[in-house]
N, C-alpha and C. Protein backbone atom coordinates (compact mmCIF):
# COMPACT_ATOMS: atom_id res chain seq x y z
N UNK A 1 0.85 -1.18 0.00
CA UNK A 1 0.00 0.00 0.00
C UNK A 1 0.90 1.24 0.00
N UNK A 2 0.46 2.16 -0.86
CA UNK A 2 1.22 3.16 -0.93
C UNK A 2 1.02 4.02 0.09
N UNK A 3 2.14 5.39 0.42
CA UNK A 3 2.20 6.04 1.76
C UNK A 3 0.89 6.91 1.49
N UNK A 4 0.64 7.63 0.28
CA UNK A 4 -0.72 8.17 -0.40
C UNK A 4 -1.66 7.78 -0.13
N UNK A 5 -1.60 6.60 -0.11
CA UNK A 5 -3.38 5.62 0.05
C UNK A 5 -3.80 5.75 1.68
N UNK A 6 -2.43 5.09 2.33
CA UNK A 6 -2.49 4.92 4.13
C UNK A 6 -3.43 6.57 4.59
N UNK A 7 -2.24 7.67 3.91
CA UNK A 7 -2.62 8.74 4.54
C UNK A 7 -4.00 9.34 4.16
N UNK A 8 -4.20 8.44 3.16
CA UNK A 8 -6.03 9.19 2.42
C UNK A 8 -7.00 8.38 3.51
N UNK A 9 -6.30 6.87 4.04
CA UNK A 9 -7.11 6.01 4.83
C UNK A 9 -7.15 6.73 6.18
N UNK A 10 -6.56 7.07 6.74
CA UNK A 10 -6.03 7.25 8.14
C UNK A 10 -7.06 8.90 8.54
N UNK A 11 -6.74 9.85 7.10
CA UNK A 11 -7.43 10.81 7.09
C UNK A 11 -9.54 10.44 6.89
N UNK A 12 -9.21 9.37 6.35
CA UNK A 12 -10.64 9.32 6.30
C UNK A 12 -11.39 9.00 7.83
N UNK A 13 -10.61 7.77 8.43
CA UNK A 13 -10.64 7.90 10.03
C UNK A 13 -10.44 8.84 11.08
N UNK A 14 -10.25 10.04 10.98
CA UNK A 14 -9.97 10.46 11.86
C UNK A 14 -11.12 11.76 11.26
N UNK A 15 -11.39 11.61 10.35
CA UNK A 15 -13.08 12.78 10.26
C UNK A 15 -14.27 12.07 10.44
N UNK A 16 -14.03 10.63 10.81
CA UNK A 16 -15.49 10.10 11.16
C UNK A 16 -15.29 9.43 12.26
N UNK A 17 -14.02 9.88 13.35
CA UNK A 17 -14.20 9.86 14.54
C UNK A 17 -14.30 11.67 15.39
N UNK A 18 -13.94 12.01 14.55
CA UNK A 18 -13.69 13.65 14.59
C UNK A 18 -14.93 14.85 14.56
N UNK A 19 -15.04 14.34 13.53
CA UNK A 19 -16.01 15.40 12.78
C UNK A 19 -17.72 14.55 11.90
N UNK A 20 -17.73 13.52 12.40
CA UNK A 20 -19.03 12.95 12.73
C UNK A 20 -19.06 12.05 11.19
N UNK A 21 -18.27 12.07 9.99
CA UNK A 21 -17.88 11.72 8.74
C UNK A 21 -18.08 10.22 8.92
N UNK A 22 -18.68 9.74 7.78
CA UNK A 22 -18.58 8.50 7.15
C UNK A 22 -17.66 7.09 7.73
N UNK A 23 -18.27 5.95 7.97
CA UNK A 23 -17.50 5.32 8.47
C UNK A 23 -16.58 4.53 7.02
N UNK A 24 -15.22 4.56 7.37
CA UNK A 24 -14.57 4.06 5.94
C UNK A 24 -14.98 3.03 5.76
N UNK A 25 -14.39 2.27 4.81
CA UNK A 25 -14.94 0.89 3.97
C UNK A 25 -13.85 0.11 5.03
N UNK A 26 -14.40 -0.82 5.60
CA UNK A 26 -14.05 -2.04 6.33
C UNK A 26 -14.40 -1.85 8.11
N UNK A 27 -14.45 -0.45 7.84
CA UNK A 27 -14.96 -0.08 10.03
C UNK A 27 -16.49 0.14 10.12
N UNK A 28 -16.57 -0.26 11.15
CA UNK A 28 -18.37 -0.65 11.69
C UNK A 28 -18.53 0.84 12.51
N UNK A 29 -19.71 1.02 11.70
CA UNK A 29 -20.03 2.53 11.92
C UNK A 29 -20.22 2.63 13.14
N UNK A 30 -21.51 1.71 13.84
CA UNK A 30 -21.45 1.70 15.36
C UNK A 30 -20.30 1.65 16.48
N UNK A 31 -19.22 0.98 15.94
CA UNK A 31 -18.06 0.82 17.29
C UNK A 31 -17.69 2.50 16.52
N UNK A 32 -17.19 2.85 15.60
CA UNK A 32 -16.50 4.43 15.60
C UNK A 32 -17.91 5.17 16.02
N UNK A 33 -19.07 5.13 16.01
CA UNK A 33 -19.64 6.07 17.08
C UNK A 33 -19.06 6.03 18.40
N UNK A 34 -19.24 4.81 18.87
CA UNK A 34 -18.69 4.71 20.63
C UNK A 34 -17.68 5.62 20.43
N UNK A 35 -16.51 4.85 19.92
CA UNK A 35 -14.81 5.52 19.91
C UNK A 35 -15.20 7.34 19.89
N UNK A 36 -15.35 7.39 18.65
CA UNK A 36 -16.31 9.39 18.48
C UNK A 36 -16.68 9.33 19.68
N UNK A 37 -17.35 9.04 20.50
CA UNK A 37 -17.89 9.74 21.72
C UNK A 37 -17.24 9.90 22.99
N UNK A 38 -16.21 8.25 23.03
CA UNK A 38 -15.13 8.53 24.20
C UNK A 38 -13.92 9.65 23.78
N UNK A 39 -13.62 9.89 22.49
CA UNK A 39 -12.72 10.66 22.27
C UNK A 39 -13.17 12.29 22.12
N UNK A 40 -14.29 12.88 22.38
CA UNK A 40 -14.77 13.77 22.40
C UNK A 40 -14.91 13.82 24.25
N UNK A 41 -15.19 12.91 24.88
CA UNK A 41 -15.51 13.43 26.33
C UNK A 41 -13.74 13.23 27.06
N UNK A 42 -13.00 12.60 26.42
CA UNK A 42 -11.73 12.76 26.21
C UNK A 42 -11.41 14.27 26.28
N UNK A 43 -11.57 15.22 24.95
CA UNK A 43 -10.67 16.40 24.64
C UNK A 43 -11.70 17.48 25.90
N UNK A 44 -13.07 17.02 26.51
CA UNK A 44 -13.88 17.93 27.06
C UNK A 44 -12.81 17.67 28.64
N UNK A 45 -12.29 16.16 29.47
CA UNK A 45 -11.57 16.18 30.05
C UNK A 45 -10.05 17.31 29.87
N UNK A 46 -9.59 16.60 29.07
CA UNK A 46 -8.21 17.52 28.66
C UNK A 46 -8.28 19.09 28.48
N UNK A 47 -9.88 19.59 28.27
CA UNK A 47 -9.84 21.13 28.19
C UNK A 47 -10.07 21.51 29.64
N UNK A 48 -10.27 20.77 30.53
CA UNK A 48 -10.85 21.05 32.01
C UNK A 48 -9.70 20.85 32.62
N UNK A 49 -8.92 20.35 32.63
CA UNK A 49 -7.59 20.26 32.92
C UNK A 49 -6.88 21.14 32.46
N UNK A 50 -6.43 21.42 31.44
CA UNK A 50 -5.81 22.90 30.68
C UNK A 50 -6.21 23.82 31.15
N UNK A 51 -7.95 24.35 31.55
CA UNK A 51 -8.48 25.26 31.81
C UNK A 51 -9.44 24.94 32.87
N UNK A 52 -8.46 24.80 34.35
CA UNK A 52 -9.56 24.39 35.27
C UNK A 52 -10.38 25.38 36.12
N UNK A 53 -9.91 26.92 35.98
CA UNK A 53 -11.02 27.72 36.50
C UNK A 53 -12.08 27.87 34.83
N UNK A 54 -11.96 27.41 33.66
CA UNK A 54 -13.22 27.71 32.91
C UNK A 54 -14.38 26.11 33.63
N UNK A 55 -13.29 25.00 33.69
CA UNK A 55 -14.51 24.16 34.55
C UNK A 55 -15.08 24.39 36.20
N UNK A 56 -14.50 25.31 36.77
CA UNK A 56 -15.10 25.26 37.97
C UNK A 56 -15.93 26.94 37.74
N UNK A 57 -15.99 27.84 36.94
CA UNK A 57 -16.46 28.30 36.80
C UNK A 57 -17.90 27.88 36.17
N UNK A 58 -18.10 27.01 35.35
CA UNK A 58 -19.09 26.38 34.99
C UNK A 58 -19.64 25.54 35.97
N UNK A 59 -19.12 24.85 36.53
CA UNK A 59 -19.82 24.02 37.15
C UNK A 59 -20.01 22.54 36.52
N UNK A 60 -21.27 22.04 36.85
CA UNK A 60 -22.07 21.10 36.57
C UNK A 60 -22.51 21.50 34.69
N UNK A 61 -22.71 22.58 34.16
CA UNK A 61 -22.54 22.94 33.15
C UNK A 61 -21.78 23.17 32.32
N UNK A 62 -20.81 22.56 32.37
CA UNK A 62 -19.41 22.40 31.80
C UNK A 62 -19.69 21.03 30.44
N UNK A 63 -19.81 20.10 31.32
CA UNK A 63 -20.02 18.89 30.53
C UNK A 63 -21.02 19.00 29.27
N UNK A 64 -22.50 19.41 29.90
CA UNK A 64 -23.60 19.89 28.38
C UNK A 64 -22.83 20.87 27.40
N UNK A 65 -21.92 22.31 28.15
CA UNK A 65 -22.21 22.88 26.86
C UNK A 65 -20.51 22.66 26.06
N UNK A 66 -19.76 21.81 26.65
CA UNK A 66 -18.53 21.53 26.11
C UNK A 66 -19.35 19.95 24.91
N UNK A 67 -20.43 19.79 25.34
CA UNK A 67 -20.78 18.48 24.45
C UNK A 67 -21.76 19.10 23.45
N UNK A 68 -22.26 20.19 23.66
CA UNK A 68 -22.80 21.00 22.57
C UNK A 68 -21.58 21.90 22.11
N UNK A 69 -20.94 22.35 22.15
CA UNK A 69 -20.19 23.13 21.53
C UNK A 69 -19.21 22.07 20.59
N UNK A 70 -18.74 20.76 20.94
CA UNK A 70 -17.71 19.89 20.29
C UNK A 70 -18.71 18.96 19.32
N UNK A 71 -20.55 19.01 19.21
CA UNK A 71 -21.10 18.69 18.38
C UNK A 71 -21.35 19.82 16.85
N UNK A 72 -20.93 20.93 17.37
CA UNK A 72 -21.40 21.91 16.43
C UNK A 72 -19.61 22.33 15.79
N UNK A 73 -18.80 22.05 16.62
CA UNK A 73 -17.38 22.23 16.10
C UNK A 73 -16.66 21.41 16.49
N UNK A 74 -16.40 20.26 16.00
CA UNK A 74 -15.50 19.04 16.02
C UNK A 74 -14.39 19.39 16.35
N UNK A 75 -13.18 19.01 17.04
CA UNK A 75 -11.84 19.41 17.29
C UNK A 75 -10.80 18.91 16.14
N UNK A 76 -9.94 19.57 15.55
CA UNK A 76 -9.52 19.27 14.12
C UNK A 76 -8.35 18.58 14.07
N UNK A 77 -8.17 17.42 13.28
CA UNK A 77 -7.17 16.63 13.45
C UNK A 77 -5.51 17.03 13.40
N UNK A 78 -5.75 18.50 12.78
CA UNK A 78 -4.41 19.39 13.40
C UNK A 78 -4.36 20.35 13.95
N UNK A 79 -5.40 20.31 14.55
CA UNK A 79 -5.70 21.67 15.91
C UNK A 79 -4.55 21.26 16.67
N UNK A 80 -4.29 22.50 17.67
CA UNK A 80 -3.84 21.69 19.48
C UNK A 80 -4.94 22.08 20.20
N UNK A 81 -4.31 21.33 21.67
CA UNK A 81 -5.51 21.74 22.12
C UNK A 81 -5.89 23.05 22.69
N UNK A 82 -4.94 23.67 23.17
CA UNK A 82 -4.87 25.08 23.34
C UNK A 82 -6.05 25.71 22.49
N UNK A 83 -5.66 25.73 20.93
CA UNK A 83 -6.57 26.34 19.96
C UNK A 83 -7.82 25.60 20.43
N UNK A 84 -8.30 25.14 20.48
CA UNK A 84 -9.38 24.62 20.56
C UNK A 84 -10.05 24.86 22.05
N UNK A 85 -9.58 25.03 22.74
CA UNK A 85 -9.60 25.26 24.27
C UNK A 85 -9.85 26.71 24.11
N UNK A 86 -9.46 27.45 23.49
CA UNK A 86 -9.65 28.96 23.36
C UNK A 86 -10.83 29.36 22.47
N UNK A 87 -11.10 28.57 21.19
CA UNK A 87 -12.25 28.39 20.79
C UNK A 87 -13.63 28.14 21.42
N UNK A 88 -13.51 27.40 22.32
CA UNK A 88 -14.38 26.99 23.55
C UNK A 88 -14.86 28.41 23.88
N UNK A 89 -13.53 29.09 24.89
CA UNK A 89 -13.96 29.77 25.25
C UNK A 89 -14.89 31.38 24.49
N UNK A 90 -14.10 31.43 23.41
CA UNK A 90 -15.16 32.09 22.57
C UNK A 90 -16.65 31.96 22.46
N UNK A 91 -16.48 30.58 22.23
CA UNK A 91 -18.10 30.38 22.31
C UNK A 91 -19.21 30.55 23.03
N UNK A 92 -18.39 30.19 24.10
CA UNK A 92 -19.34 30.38 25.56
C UNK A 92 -19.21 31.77 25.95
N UNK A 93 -18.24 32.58 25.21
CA UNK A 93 -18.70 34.12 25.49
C UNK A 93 -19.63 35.02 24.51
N UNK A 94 -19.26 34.40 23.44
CA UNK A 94 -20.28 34.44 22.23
C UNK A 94 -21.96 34.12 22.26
N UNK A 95 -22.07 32.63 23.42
CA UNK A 95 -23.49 32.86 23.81
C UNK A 95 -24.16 33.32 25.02
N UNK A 96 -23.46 33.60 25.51
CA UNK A 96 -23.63 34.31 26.92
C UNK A 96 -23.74 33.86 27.93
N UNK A 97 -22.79 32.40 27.77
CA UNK A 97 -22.09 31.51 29.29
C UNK A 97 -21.37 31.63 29.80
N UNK A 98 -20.37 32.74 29.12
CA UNK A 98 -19.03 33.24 30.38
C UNK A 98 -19.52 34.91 30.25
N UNK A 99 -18.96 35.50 31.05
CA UNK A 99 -18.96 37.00 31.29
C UNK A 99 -17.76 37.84 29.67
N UNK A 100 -18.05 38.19 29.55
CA UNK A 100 -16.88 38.69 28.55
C UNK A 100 -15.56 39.18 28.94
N UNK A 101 -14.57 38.96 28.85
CA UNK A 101 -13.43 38.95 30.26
C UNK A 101 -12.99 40.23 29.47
N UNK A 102 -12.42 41.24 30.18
CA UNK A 102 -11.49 42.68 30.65
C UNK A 102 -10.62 42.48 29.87
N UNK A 103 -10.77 42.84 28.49
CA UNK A 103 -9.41 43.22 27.63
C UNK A 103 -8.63 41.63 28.09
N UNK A 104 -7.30 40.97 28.59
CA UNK A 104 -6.81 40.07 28.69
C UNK A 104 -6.74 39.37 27.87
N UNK A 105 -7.99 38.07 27.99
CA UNK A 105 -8.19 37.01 26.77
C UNK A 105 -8.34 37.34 25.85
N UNK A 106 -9.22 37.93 25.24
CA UNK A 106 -9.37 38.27 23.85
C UNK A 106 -8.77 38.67 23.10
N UNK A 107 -7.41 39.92 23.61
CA UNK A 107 -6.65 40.58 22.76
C UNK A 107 -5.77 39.39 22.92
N UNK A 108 -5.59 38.67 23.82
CA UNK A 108 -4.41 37.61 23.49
C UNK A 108 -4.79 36.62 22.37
N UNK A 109 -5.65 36.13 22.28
CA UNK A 109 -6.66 35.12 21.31
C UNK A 109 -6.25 35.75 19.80
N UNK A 110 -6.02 37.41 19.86
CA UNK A 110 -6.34 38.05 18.40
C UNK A 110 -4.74 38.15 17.69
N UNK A 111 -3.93 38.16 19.14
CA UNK A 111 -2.42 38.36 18.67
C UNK A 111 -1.55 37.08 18.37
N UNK A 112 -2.70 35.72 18.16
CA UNK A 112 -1.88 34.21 17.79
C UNK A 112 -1.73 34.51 16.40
């Protein structure tokens, strides 16, 4: 198998554990749902950890809207998580779940 083919295969796996995409030809759509779902409450762990006053600021509401926000924007197979962790937080200031923070975050967010 050529290195072309692997990486067209590998890419096709990782947008239909990722980004909700097609299960490839030979994987059972149902087990890559499971996998998709532990690896999404996965990156919602790893952003709560990276950013543990945005989870204790949330609360108990952390989990719903980090599982609505990672259904409407998949985390990208060459994101980090940082980017994506900062994306978060956009969002939730964007709908009016965090306070809009004092100059700080945002101008830092604008100067990556």
């Amino acid at each position: 198998m050529s290195r072309e083919r692997l990486a067209a295969q590998q890419a096709e796996l990782l947008h239909a554990l990722l980004a909700d995409g097609p299960a490839p030809v030979g994987f059972d759509a149902s087990r890559l749902r499971v996998e998709a779902q532990v690896l999404r409450r996965k990156h919602g762990r790893v952003l709560a950890y990276q950013r543990p006053e945005l989870a204790e600021d949330l609360g108990d509401r952390f989990g719903p809207l980090f599982a609505e926000f990672n259904a409407e924007r998949p985390k990208r197979d060459t994101e980090r998580s940082g980017a994506y962790a900062d994306a978060f937080v956009e969002w939730l200031i964007a709908g009016g779940h965090l306070p809009k923070p004092k100059r700080g975050f945002v101008s830092r967010l604008r100067r990556r």
